[in-house]
C-alpha atoms as a PDB file:
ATOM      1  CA  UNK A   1     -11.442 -46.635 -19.843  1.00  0.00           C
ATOM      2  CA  UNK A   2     -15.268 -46.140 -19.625  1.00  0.00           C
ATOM      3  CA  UNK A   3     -16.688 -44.188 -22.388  1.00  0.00           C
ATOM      4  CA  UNK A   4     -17.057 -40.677 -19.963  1.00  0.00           C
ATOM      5  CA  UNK A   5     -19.576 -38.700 -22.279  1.00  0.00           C
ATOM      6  CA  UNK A   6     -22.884 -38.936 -20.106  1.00  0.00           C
ATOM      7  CA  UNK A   7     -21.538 -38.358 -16.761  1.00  0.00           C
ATOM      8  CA  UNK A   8     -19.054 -35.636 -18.120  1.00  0.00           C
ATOM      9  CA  UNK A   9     -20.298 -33.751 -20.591  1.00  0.00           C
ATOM     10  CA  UNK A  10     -24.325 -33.975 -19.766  1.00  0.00           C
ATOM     11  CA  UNK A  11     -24.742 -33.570 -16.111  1.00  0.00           C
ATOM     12  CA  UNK A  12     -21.740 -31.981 -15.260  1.00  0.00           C
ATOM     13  CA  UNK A  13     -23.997 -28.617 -14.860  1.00  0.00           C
ATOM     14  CA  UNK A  14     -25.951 -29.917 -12.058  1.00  0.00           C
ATOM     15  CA  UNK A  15     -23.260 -31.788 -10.701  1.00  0.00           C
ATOM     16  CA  UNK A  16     -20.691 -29.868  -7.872  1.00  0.00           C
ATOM     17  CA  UNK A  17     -17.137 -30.937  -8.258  1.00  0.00           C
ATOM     18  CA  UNK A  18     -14.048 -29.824  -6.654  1.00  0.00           C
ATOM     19  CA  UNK A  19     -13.129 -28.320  -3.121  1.00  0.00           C
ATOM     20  CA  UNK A  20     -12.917 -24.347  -3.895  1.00  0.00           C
ATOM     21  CA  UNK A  21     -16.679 -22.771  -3.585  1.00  0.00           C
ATOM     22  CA  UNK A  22     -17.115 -20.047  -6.698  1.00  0.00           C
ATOM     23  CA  UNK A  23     -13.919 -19.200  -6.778  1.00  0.00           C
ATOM     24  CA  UNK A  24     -11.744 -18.348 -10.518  1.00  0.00           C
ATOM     25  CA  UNK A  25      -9.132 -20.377 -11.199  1.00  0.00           C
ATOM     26  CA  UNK A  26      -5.848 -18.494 -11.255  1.00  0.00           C
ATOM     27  CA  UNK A  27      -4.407 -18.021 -14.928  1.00  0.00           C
ATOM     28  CA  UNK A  28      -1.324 -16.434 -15.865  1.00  0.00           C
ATOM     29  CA  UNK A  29      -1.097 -13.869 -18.301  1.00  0.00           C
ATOM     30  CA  UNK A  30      -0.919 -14.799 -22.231  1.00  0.00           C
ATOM     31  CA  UNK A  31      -0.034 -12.785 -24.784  1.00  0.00           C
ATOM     32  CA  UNK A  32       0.194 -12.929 -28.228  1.00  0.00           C
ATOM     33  CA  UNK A  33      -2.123 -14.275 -30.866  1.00  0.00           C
ATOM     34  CA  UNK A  34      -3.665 -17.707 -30.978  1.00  0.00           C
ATOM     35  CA  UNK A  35      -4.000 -17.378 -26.884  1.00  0.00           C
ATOM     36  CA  UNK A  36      -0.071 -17.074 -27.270  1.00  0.00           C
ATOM     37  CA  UNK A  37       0.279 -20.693 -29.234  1.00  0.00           C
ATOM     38  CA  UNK A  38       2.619 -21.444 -32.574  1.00  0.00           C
ATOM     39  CA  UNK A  39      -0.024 -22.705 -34.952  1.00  0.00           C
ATOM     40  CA  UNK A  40      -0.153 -26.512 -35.024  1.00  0.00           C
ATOM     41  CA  UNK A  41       0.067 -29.030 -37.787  1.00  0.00           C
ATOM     42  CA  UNK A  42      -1.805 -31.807 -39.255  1.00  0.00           C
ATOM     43  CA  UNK A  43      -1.012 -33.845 -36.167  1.00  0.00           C
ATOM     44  CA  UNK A  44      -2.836 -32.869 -33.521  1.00  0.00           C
ATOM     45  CA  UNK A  45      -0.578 -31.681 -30.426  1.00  0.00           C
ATOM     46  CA  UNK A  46      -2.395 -30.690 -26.871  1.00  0.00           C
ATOM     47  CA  UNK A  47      -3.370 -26.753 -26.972  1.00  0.00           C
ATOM     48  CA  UNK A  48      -1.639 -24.214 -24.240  1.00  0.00           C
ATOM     49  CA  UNK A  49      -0.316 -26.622 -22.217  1.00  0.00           C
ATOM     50  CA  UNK A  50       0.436 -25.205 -18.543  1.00  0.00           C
ATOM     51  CA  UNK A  51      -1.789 -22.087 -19.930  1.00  0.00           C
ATOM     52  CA  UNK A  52      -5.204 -23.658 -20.525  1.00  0.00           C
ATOM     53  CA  UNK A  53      -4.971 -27.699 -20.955  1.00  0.00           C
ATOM     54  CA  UNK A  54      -3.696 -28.807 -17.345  1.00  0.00           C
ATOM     55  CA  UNK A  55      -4.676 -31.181 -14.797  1.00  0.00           C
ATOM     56  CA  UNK A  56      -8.080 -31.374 -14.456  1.00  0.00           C
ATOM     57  CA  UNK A  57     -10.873 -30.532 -16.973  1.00  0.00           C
ATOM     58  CA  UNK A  58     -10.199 -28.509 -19.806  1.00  0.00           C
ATOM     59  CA  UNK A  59     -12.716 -29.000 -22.487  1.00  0.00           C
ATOM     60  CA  UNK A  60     -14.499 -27.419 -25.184  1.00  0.00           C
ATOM     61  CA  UNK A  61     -12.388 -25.068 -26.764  1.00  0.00           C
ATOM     62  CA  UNK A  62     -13.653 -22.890 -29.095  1.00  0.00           C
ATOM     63  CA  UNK A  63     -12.357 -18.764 -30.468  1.00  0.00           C
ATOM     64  CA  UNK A  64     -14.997 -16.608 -31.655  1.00  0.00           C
ATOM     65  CA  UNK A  65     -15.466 -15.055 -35.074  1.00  0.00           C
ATOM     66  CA  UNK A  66     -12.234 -12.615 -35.077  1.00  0.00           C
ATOM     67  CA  UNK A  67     -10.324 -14.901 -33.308  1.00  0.00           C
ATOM     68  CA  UNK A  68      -9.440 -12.528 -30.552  1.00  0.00           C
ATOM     69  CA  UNK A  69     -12.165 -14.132 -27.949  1.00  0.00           C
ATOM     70  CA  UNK A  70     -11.711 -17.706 -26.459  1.00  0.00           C
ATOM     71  CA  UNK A  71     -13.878 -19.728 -24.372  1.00  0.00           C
ATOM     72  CA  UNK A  72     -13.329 -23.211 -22.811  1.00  0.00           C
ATOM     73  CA  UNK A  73     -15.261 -25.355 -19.772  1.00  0.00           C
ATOM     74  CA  UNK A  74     -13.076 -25.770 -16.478  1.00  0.00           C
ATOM     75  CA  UNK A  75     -14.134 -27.024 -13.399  1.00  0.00           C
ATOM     76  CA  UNK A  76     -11.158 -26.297 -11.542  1.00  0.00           C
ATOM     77  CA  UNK A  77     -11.504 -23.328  -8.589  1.00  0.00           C
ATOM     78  CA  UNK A  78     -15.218 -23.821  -9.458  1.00  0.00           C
ATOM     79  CA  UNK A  79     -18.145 -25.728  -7.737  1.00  0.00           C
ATOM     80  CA  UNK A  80     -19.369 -26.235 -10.607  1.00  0.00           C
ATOM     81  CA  UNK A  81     -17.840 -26.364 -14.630  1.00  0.00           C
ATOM     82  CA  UNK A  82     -17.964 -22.624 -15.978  1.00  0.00           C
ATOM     83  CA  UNK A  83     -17.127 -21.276 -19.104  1.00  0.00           C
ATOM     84  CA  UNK A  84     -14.269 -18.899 -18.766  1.00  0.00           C
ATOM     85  CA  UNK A  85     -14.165 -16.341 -22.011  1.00  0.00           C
ATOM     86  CA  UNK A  86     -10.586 -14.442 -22.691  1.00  0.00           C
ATOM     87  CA  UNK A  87     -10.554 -11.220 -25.379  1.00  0.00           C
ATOM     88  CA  UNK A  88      -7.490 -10.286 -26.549  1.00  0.00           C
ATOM     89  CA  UNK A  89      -6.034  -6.398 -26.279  1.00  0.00           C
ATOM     90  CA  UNK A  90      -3.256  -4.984 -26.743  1.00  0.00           C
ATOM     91  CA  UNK A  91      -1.087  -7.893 -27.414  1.00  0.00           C
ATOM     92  CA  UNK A  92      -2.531  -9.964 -24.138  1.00  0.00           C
ATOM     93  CA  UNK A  93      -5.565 -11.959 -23.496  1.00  0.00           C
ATOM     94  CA  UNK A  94      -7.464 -10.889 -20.521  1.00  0.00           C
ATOM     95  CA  UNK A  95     -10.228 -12.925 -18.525  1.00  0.00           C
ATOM     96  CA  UNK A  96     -13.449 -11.391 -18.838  1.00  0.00           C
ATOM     97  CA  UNK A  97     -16.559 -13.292 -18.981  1.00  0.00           C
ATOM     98  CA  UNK A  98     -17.528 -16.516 -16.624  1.00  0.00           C
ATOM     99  CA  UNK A  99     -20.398 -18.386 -15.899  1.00  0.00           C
ATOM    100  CA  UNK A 100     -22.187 -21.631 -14.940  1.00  0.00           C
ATOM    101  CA  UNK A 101     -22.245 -23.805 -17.985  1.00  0.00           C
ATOM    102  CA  UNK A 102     -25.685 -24.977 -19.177  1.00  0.00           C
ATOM    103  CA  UNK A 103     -24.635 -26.910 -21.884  1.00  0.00           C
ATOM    104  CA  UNK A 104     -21.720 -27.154 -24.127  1.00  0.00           C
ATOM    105  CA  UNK A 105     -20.605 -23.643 -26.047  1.00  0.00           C
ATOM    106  CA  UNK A 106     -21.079 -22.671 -30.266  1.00  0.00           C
ATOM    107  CA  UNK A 107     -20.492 -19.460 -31.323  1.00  0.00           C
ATOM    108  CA  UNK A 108     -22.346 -18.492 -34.758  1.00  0.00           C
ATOM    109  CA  UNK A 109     -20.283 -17.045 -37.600  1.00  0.00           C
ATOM    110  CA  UNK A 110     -21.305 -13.902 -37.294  1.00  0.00           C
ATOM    111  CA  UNK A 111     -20.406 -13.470 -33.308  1.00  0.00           C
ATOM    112  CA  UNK A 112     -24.053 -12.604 -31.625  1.00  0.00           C
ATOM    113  CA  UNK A 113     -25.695 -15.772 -30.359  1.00  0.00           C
ATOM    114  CA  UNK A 114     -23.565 -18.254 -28.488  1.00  0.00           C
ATOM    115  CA  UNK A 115     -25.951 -21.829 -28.309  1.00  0.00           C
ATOM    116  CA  UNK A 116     -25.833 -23.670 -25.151  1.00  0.00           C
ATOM    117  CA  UNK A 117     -27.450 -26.827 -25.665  1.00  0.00           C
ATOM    118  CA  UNK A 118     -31.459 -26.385 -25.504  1.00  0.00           C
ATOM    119  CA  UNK A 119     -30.553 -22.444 -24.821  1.00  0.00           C
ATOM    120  CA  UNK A 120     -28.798 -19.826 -26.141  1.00  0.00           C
ATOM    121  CA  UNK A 121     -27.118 -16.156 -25.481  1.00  0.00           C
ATOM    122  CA  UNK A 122     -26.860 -12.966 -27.438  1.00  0.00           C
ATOM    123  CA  UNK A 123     -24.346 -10.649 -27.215  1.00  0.00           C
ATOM    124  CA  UNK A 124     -24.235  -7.617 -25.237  1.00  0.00           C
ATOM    125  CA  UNK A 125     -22.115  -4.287 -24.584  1.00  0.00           C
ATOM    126  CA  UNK A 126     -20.794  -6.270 -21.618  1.00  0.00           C
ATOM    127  CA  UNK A 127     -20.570  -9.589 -23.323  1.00  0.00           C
ATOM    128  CA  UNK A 128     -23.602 -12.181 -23.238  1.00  0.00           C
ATOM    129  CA  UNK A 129     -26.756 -11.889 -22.441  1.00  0.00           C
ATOM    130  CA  UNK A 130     -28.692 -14.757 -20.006  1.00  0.00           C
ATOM    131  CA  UNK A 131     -29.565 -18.013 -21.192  1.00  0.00           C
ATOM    132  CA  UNK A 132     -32.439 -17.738 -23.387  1.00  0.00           C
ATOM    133  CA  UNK A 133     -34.700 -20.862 -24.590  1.00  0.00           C
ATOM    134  CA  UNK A 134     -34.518 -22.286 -27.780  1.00  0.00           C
ATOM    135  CA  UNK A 135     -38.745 -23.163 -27.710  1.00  0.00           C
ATOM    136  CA  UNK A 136     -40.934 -26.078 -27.155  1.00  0.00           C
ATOM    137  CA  UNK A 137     -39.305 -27.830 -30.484  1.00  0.00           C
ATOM    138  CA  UNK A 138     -35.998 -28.315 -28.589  1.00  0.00           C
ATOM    139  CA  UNK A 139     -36.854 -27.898 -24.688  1.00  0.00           C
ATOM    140  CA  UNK A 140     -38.453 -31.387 -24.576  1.00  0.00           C
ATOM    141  CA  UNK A 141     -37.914 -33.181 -21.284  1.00  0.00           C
ATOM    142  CA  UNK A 142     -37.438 -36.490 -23.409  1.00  0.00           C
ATOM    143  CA  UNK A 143     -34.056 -35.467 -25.303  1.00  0.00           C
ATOM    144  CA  UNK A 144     -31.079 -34.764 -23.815  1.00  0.00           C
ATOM    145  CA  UNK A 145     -29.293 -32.762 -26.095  1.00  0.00           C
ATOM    146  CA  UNK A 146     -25.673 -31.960 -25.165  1.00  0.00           C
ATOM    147  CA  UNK A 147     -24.694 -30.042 -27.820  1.00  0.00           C
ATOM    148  CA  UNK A 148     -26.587 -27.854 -30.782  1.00  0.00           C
ATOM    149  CA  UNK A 149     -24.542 -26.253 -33.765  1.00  0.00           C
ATOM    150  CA  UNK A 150     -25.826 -24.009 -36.432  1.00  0.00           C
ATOM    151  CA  UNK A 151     -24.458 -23.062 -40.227  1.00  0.00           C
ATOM    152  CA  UNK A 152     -25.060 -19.670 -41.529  1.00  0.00           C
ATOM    153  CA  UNK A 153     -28.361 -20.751 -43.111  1.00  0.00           C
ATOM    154  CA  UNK A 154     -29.652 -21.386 -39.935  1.00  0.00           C
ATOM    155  CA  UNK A 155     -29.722 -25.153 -39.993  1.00  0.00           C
ATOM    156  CA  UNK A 156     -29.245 -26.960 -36.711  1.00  0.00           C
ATOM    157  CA  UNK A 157     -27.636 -30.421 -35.812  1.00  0.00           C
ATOM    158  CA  UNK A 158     -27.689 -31.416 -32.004  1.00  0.00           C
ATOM    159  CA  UNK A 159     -27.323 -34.721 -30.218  1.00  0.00           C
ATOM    160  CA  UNK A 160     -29.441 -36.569 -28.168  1.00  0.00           C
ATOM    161  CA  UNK A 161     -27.983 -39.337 -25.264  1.00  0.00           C
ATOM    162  CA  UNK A 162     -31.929 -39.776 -24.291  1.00  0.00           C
ATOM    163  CA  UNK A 163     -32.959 -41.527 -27.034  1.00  0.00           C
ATOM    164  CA  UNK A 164     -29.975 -43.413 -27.866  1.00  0.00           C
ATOM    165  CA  UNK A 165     -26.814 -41.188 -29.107  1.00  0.00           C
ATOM    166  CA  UNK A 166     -28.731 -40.062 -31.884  1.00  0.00           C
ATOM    167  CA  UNK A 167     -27.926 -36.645 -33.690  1.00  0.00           C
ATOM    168  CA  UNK A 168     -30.846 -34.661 -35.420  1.00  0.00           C
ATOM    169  CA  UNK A 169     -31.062 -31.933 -38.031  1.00  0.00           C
ATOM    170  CA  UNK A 170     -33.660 -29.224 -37.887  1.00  0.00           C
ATOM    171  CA  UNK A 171     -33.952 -26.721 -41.108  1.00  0.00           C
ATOM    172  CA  UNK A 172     -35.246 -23.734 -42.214  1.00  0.00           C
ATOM    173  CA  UNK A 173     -37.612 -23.448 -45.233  1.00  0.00           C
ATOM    174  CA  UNK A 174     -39.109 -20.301 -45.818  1.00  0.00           C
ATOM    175  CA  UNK A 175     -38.142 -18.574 -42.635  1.00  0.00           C
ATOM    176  CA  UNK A 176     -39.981 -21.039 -40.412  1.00  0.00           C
ATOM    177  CA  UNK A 177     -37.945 -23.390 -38.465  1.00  0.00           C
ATOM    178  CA  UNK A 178     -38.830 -27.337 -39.186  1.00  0.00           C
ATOM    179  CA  UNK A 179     -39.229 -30.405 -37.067  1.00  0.00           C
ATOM    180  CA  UNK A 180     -36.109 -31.764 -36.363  1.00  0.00           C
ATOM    181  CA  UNK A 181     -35.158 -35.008 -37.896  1.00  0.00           C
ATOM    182  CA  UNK A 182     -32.724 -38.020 -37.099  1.00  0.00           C
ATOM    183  CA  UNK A 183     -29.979 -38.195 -39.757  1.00  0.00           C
ATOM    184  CA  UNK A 184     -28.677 -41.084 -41.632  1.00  0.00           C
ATOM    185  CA  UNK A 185     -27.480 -44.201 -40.559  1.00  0.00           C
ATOM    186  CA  UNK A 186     -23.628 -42.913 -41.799  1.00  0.00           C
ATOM    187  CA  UNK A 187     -24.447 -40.935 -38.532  1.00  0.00           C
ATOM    188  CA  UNK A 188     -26.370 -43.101 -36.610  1.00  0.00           C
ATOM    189  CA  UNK A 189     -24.706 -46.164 -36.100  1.00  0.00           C
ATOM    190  CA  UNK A 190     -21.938 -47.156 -33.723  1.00  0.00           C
ATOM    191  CA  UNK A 191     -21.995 -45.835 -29.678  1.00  0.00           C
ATOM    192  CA  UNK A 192     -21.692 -42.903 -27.581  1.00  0.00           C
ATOM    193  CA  UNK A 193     -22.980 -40.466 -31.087  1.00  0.00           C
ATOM    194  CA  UNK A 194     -22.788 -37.311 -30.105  1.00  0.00           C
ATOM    195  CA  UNK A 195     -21.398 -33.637 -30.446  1.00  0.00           C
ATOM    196  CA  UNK A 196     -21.825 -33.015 -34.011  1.00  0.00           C
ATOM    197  CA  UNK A 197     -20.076 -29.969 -35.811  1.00  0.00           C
ATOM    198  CA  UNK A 198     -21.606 -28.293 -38.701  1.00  0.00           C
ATOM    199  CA  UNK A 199     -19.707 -26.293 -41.114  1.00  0.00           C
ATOM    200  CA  UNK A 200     -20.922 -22.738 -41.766  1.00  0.00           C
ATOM    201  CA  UNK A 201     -21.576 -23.603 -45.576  1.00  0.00           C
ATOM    202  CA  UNK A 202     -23.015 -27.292 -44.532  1.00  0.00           C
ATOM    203  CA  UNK A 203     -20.051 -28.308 -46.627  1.00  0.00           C
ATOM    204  CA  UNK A 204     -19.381 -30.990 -44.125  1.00  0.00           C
ATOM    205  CA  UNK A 205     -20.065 -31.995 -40.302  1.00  0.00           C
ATOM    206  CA  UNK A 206     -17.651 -33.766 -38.191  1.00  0.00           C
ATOM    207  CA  UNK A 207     -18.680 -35.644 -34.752  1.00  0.00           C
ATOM    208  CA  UNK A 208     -17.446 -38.352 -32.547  1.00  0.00           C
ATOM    209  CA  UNK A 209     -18.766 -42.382 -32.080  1.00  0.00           C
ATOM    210  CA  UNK A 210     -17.546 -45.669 -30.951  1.00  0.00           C
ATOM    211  CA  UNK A 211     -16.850 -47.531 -34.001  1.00  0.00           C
ATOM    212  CA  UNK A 212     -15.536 -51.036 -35.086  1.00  0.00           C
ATOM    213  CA  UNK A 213     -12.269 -50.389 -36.995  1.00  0.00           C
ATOM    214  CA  UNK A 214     -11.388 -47.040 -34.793  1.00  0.00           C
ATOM    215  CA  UNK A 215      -8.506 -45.943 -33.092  1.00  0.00           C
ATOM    216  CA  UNK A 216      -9.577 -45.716 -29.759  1.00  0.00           C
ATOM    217  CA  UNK A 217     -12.763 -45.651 -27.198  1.00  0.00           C
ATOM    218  CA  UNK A 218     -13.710 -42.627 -29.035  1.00  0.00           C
ATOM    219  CA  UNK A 219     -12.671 -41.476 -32.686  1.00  0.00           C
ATOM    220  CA  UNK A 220     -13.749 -37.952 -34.493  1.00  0.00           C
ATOM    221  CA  UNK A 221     -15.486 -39.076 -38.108  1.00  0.00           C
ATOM    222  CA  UNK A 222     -16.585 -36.391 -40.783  1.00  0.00           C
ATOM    223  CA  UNK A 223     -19.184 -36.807 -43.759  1.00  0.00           C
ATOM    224  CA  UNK A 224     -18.860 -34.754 -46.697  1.00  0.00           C
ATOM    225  CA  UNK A 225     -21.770 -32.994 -48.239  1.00  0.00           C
ATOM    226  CA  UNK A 226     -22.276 -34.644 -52.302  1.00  0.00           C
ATOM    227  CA  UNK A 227     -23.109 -32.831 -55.533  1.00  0.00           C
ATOM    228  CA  UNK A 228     -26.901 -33.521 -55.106  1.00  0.00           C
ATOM    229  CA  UNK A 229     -27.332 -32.534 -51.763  1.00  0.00           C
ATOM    230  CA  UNK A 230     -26.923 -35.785 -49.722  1.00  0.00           C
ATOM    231  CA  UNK A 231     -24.155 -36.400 -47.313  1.00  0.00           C
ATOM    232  CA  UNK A 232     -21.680 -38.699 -47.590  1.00  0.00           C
ATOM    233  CA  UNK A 233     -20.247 -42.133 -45.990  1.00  0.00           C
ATOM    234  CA  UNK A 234     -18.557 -41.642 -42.380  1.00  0.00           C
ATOM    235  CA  UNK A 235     -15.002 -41.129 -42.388  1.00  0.00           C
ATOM    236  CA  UNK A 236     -12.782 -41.773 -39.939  1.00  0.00           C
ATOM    237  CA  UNK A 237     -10.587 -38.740 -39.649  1.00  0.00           C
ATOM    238  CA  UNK A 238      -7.116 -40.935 -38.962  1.00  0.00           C
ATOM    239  CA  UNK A 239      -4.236 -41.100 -36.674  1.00  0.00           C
ATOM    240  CA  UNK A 240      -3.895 -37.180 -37.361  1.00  0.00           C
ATOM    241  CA  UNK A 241      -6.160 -37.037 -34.951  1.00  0.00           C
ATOM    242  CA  UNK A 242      -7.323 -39.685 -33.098  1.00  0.00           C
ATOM    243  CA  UNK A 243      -5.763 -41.665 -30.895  1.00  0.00           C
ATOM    244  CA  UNK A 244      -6.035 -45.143 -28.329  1.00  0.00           C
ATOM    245  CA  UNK A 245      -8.305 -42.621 -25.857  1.00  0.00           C
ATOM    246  CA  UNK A 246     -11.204 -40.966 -25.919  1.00  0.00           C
ATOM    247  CA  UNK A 247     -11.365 -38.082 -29.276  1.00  0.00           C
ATOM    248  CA  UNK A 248     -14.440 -36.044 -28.820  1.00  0.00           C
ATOM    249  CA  UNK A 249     -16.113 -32.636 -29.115  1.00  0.00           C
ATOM    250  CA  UNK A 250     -14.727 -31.116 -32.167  1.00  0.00           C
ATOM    251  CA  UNK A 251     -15.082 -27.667 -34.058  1.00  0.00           C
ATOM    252  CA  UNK A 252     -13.687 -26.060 -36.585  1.00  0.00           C
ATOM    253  CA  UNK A 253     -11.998 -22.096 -35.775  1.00  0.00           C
ATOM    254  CA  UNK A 254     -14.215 -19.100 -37.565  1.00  0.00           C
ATOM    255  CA  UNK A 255     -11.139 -18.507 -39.947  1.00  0.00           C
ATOM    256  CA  UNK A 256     -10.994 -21.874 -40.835  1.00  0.00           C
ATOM    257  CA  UNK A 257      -7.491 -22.728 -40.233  1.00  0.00           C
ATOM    258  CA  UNK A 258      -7.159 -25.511 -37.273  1.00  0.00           C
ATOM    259  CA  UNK A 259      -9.466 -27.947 -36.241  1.00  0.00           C
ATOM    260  CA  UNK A 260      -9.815 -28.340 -31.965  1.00  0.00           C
ATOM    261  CA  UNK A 261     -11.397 -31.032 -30.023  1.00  0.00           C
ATOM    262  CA  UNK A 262     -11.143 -32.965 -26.549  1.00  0.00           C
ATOM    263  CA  UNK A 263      -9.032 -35.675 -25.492  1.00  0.00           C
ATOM    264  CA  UNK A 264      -9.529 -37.633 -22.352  1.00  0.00           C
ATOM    265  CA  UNK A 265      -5.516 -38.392 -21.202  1.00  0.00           C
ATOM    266  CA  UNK A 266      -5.870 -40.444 -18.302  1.00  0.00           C
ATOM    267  CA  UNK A 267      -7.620 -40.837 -14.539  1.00  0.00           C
ATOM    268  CA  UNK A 268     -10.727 -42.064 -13.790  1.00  0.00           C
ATOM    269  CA  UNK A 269     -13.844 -40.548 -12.887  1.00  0.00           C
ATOM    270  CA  UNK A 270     -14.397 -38.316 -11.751  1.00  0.00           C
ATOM    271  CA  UNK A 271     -10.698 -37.766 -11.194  1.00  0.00           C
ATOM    272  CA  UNK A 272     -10.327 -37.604 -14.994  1.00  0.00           C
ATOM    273  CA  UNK A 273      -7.670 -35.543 -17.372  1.00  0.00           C
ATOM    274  CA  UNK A 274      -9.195 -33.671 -20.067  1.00  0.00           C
ATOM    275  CA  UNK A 275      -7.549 -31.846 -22.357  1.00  0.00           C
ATOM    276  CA  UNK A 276      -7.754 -29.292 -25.453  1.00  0.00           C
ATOM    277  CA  UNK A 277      -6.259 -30.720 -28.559  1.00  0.00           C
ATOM    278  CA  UNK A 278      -5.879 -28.699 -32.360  1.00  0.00           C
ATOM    279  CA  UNK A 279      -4.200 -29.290 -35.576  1.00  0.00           C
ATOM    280  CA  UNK A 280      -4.205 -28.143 -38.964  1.00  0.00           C
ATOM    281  CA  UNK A 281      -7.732 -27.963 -40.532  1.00  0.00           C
ATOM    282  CA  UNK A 282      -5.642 -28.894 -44.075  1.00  0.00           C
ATOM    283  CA  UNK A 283      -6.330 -32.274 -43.251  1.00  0.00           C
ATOM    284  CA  UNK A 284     -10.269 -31.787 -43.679  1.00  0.00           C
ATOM    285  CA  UNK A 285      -9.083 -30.955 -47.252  1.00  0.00           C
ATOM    286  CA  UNK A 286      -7.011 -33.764 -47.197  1.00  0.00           C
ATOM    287  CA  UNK A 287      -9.324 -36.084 -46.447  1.00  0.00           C
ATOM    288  CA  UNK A 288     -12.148 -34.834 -48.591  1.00  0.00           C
ATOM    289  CA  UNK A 289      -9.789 -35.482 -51.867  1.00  0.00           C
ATOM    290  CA  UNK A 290      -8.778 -39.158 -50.714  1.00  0.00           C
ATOM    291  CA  UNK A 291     -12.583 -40.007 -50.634  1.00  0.00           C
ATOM    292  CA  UNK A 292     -13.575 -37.509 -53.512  1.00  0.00           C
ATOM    293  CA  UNK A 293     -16.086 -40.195 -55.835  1.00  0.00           C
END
């Protein structure tokens, strides 16, 4: 199966799919924590299935700071892919925030700005604000960036399929935001680089590439940060959690605990299955003391 990462995940906001015009899709009520789900482990299993990974496109999973919000991209009962947000109270998660997705959701650690791509969204009273730009430095007609994650210093990785499936790194030093940069060639290598993870403490970053020696079409790989500052080789994260498909789009929850990302299951386009996958974040741990130097 085709490699579905352009067509999918970077024009799907302009694109109209399905039959039902601006309608919400109809979910049944969850309750308990976790959006109801028994914590996984280090193998990754598919997340709410029936509840939130069903036919269709279910995609980009990700729980806010707290864990008691959760937002994912579906396209089903919608002309176009939204992303629906659920808060949990009193023992139940409720629907309460939707809207057209303009590129693919990160929530910062410390809940107020959800990044969409070359935009972004603070939170409000009501929930988020709407989509503000990032600047000229990122809203550059030449780079498609999909995706744009941020660590709690303020650094920011982001892909780009416009020039290439390259992923770039923008810093700041003294309060000033710098250029962004392209990364290594541990990053930059392979095909179809994109949707890079950074962790909070820029301990590590995790993203997803075609790769000789992988697992499938698409495998998740993670560099570790060294002792003097420089990252690491790319590691391919194992049979834990990739697979002969397409394993994309990961991120890490705010408490740390599992690690979620997207599987494509079957179909073709742009009949295509999509689902939510998780598992134990242990084996970032795990695989950080097998390739300790």
């Amino acid at each position: 199966m085709k490699r579905i990462l352009k067509p999918l995940l970077a024009l799907a906001s302009s694109l109209a799919f399905g039959t039902t015009a601006g309608t919400a899709a109809d979910f049944p009520v969850i309750e308990g924590p976790l959006m109801g789900q028994t914590p996984p482990g280090k193998v990754a299993e598919v997340f709410a299935p029936g509840l939130i990974s069903r036919d269709g496109w279910e995609l980009e999973g990700v729980f806010a700071p707290g864990m008691e919000e959760f937002y994912f991209v579906t396209s089903k009962g919608y002309e176009k892919p939204h992303v629906v947000g659920f808060r949990y109270q009193n023992g139940q998660w409720h629907k309460f925030s939707e809207f057209v997705r303009t590129g693919e959701p990160f929530i910062t650690s410390d809940g107020k700005t959800m990044h969409l791509a070359k935009g972004y969204r603070t939170r409000t009273a009501e929930g988020w604000s709407e989509k503000k730009s990032l600047g000229p430095m990122f809203d550059r007609k030449d780079w498609g960036i999909m995706r744009l994650t941020a660590s709690d210093a303020g650094t920011y990785v982001f892909d780009d399929y416009k020039s290439g499936d390259v992923i770039r790194i923008s810093r700041v030093a003294g309060g000033v935001r710098q250029e962004p940069e392209l990364m290594g060639d541990q990053f930059n290598s392979g095909k179809m680089t994109a949707h890079p993870f950074i962790a909070p403490d820029e301990s590590y970053l995790i993203w997803d590439s075609e790769r000789e020696g992988g697992f499938g079409e698409s495998d998740l790989y993670i560099s570790f940060r060294q002792k003097d500052g420089s990252w690491g080789p790319a590691i391919n994260m194992g049979p834990e959690v990739n697979s002969e498909k397409d394993d994309f789009w990961a991120s890490v929850t705010p408490d740390g605990k599992y690690i979620m990302f997207d599987r494509t299951i079957g179909g073709e386009w742009p009949n295509l299955n999509v689902d939510i996958y998780w598992a134990d974040a242990g084996i970032i741990e795990d695989l950080r003391r097998k390739h300790a130097k």
